[in-house]
N, C-alpha and C. Protein backbone atom coordinates (compact mmCIF):
# COMPACT_ATOMS: atom_id res chain seq x y z
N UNK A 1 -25.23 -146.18 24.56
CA UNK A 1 -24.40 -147.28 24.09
C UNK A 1 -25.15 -148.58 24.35
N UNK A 2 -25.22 -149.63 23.69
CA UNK A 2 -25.77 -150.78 23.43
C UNK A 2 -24.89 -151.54 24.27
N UNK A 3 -24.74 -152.37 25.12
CA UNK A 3 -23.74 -153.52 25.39
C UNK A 3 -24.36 -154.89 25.18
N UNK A 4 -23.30 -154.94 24.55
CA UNK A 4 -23.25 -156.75 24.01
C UNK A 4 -22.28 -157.74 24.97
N UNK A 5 -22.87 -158.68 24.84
CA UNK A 5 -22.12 -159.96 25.86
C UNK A 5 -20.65 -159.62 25.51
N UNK A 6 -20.49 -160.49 26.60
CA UNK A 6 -19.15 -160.20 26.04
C UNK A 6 -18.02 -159.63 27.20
N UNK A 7 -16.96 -159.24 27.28
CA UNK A 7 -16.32 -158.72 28.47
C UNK A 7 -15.99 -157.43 27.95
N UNK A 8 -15.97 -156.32 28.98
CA UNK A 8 -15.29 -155.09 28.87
C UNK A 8 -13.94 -154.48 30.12
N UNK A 9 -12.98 -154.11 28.96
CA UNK A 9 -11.72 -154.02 29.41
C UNK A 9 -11.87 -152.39 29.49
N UNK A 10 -11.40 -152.26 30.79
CA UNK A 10 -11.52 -150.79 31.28
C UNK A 10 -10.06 -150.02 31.68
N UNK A 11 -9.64 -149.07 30.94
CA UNK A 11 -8.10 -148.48 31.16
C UNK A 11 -8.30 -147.50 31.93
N UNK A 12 -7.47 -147.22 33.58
CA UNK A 12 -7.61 -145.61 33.93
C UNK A 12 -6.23 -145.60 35.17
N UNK A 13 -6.15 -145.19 35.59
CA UNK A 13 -5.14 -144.33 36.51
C UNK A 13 -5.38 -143.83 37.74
N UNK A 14 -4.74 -143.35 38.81
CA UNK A 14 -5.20 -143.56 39.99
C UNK A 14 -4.28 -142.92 40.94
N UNK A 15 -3.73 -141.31 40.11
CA UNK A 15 -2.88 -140.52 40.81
C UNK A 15 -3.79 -139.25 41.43
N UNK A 16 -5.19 -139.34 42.16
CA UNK A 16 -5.67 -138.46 42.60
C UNK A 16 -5.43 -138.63 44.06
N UNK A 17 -6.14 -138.22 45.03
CA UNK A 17 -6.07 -138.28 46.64
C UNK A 17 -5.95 -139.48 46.57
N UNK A 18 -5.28 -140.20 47.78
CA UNK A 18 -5.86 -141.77 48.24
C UNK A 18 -4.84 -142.70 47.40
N UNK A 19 -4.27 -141.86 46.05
CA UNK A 19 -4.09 -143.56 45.23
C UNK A 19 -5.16 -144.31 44.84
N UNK A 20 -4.58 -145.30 44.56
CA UNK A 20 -5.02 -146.59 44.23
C UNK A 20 -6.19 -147.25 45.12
N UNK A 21 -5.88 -147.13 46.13
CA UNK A 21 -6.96 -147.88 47.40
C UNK A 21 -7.92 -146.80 47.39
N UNK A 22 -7.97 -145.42 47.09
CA UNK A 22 -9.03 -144.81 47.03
C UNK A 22 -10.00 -145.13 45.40
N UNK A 23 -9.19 -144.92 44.55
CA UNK A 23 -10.00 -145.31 43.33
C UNK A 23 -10.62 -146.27 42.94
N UNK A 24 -9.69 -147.85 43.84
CA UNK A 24 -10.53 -148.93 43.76
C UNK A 24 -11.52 -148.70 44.48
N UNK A 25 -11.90 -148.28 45.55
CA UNK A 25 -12.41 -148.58 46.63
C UNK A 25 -13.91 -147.51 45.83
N UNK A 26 -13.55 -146.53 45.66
CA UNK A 26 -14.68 -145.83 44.65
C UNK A 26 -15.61 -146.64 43.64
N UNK A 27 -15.05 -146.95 43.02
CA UNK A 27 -14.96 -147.96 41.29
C UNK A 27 -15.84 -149.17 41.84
N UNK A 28 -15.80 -149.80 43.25
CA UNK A 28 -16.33 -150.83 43.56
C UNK A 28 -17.61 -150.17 44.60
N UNK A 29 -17.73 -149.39 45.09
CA UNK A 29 -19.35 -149.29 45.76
C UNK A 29 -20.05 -148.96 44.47
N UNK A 30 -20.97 -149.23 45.37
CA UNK A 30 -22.65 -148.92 44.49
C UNK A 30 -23.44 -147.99 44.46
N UNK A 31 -23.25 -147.16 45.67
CA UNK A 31 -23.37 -145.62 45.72
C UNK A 31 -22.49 -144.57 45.59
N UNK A 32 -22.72 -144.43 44.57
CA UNK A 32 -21.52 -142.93 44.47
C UNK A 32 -22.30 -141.72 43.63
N UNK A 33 -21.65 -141.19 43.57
CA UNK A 33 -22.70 -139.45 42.19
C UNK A 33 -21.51 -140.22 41.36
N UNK A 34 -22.01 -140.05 40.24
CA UNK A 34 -21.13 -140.26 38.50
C UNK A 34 -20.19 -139.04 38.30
N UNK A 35 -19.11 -139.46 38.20
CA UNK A 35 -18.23 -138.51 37.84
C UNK A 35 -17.69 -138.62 36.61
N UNK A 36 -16.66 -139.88 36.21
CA UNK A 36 -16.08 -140.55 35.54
C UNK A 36 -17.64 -141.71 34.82
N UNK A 37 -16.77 -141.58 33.24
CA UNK A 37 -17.59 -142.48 32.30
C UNK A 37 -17.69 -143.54 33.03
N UNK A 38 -16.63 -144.43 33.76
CA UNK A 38 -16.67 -145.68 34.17
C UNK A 38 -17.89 -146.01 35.11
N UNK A 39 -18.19 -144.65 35.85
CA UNK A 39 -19.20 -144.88 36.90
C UNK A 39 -20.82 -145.28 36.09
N UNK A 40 -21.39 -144.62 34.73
CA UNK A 40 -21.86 -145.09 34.21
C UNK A 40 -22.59 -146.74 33.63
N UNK A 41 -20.90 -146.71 33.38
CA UNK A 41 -20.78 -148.17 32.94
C UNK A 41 -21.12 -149.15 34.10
N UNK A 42 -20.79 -148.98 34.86
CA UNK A 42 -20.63 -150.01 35.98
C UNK A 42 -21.88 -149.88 36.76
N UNK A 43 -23.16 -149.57 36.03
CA UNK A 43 -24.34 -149.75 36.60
C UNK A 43 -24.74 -150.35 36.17
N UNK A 44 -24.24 -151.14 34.94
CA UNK A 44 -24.64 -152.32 34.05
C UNK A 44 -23.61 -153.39 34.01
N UNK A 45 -22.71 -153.10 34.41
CA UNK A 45 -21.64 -154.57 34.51
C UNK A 45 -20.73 -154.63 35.75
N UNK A 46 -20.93 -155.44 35.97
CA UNK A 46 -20.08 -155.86 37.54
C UNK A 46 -18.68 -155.88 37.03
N UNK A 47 -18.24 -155.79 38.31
CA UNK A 47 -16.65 -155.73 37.93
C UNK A 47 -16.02 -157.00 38.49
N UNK A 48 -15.40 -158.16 37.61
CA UNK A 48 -15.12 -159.11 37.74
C UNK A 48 -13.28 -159.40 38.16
N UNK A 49 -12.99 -158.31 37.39
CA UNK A 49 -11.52 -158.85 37.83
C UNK A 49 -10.60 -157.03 37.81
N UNK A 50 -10.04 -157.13 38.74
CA UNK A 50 -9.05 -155.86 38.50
C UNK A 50 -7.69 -156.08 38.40
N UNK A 51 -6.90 -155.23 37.16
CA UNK A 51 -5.42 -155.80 37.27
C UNK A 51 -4.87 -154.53 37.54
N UNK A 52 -3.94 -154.55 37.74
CA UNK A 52 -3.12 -153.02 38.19
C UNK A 52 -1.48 -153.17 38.52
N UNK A 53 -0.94 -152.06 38.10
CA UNK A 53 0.15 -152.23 38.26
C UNK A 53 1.19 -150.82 38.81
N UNK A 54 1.90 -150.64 39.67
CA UNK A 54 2.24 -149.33 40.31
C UNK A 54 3.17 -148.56 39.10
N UNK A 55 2.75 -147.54 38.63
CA UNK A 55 4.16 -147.23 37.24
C UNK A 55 3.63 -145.54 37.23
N UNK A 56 4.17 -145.08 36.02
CA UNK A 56 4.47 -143.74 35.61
C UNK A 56 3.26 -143.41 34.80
N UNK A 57 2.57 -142.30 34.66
CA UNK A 57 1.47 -141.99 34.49
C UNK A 57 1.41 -142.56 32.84
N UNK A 58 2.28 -142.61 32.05
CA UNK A 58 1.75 -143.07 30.55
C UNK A 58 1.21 -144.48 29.92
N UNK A 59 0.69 -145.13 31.47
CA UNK A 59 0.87 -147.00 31.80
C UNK A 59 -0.53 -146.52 31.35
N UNK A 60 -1.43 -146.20 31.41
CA UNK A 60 -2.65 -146.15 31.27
C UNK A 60 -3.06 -145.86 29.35
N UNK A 61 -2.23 -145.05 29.24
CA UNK A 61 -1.97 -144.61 27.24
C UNK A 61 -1.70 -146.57 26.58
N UNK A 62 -0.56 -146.53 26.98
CA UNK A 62 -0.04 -147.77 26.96
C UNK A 62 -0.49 -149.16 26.57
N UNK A 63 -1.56 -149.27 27.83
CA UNK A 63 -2.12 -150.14 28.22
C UNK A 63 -3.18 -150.50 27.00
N UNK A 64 -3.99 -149.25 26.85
CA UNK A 64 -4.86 -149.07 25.94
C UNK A 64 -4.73 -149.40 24.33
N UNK A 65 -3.09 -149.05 24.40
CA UNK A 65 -2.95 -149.15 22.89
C UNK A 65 -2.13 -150.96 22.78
N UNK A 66 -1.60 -151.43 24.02
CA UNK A 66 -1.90 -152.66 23.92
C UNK A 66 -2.71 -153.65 23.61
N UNK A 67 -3.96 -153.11 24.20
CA UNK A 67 -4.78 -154.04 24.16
C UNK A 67 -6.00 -154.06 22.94
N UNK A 68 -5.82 -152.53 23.08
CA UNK A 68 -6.52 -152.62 21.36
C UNK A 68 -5.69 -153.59 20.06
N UNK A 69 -4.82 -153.48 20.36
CA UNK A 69 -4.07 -154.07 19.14
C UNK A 69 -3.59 -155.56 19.28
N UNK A 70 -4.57 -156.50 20.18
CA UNK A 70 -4.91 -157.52 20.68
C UNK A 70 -5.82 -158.11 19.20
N UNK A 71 -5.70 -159.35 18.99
CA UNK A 71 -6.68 -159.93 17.82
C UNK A 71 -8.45 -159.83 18.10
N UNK A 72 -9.23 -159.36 17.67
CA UNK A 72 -10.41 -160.07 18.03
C UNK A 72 -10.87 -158.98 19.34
N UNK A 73 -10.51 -157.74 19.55
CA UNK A 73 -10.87 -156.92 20.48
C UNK A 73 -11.72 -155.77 19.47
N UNK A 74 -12.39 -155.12 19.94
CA UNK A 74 -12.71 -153.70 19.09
C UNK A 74 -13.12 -152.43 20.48
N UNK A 75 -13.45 -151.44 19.84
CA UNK A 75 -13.29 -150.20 20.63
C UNK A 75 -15.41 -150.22 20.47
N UNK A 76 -15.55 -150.20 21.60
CA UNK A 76 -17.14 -150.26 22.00
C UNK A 76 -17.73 -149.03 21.84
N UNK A 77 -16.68 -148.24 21.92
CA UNK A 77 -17.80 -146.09 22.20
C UNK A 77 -16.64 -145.50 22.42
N UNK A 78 -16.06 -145.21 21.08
CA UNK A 78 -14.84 -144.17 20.71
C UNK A 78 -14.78 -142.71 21.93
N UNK A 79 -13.74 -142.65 22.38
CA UNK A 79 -13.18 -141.67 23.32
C UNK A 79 -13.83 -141.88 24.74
N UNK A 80 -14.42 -143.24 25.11
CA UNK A 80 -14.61 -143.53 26.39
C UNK A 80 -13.84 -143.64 27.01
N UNK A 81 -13.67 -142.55 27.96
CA UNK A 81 -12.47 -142.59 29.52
C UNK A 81 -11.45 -142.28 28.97
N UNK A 82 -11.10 -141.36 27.83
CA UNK A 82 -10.57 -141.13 27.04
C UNK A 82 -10.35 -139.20 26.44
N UNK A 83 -11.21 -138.64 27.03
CA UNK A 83 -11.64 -137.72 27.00
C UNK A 83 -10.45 -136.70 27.31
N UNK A 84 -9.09 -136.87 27.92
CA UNK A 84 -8.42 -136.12 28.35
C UNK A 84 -6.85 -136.34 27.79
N UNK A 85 -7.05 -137.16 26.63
CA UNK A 85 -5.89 -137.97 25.87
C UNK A 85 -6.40 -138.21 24.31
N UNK A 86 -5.28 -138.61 23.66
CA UNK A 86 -5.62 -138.85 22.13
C UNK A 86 -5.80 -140.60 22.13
N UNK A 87 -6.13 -141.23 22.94
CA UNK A 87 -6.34 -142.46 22.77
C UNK A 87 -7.64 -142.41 22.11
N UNK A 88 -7.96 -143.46 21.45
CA UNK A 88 -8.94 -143.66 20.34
C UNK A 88 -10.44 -144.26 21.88
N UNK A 89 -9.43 -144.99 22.73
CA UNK A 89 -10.69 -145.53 24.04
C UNK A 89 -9.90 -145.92 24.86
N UNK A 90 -10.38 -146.15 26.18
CA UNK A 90 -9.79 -146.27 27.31
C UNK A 90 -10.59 -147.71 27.79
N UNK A 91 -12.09 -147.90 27.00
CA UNK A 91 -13.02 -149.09 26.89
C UNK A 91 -12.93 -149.92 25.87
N UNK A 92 -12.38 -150.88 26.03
CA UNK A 92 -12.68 -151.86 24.80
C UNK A 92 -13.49 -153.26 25.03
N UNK A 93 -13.69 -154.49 24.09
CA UNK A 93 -14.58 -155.28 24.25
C UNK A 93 -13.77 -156.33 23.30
N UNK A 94 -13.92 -157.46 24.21
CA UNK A 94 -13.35 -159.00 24.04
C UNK A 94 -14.72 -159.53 24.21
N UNK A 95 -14.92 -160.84 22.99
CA UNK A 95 -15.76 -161.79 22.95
C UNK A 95 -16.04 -162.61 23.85
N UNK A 96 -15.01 -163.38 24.22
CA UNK A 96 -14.59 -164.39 25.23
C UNK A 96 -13.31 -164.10 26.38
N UNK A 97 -13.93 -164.60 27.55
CA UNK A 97 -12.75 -164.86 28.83
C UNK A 97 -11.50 -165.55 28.11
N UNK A 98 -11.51 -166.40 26.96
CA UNK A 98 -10.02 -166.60 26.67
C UNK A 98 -9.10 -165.52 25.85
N UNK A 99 -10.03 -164.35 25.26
CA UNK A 99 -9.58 -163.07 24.65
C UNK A 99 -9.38 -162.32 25.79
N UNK A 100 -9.87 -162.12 26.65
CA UNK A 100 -9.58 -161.16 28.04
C UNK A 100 -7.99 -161.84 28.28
N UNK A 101 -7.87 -163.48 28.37
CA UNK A 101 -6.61 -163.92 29.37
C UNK A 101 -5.66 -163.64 28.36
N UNK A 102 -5.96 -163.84 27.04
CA UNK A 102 -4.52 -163.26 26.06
C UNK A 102 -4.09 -161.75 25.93
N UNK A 103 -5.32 -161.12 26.59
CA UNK A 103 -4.76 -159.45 26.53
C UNK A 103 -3.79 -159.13 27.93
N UNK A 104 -4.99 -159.80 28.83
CA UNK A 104 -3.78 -159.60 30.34
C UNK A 104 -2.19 -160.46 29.76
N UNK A 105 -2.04 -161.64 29.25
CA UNK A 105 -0.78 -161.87 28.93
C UNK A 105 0.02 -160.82 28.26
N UNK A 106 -0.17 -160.23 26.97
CA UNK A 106 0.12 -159.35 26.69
C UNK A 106 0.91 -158.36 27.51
N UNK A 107 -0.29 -157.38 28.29
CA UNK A 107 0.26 -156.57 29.30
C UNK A 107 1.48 -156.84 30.15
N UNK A 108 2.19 -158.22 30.42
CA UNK A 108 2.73 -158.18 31.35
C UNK A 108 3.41 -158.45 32.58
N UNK A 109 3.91 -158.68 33.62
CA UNK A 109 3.73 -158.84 34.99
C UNK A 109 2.46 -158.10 35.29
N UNK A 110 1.66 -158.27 35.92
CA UNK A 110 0.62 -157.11 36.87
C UNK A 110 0.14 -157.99 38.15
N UNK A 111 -0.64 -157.24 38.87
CA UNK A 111 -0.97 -157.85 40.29
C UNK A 111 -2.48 -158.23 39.57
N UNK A 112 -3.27 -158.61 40.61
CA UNK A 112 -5.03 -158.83 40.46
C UNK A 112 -5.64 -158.74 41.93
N UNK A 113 -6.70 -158.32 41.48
CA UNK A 113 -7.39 -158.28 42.87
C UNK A 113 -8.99 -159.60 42.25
């Protein structure tokens, strides 16, 4: 996959051991073995902002089909992180930080780290 400037919006879930504090806490070192597509990704892009929100496992489907259907977003590498669902991507790609802040509006209440 090619990446272009630009921001990438990453959808996933976080009902394995640990929760949430385990998956972030994964998602953010720098040493790990690749499991998940995301681990890939994130050897080329830092992770700038995390939003999250505590809910029922279909927040992640959801989320995705929110934000795709955001103006001015597109799907970067069809069935990324996606692989275990009929979502079209779980990765998508905004031009600009003011397309990222209208998708988080979108979504919601959510927390940030």
């Amino acid at each position: 996959m090619r990446l272009h400037r630009g921001w990438y919006l990453y959808v996933g879930s976080a009902f394995g051991p640990g929760g949430l504090g385990a998956r972030l806490g994964r998602h953010l070192r720098t040493t790990k073995r690749r499991h998940w597509h995301i681990d890939t990704l994130l050897d080329h892009c830092p992770i700038r902002q995390i939003w999250y929100r505590c809910a029922g496992r279909e927040l992640e489907h959801r989320w995705a089909q929110l934000l795709l259907s955001q103006h001015d977003v597109i799907v970067p590498l069809a069935g990324f992180g996606a692989s275990d669902c009929l979502c079209r991507s779980h990765l998508i790609w905004a031009r600009s930080l003011e397309k990222v802040q209208e998708a988080r509006q979108a979504l919601g209440p959510i927390a940030s780290l």
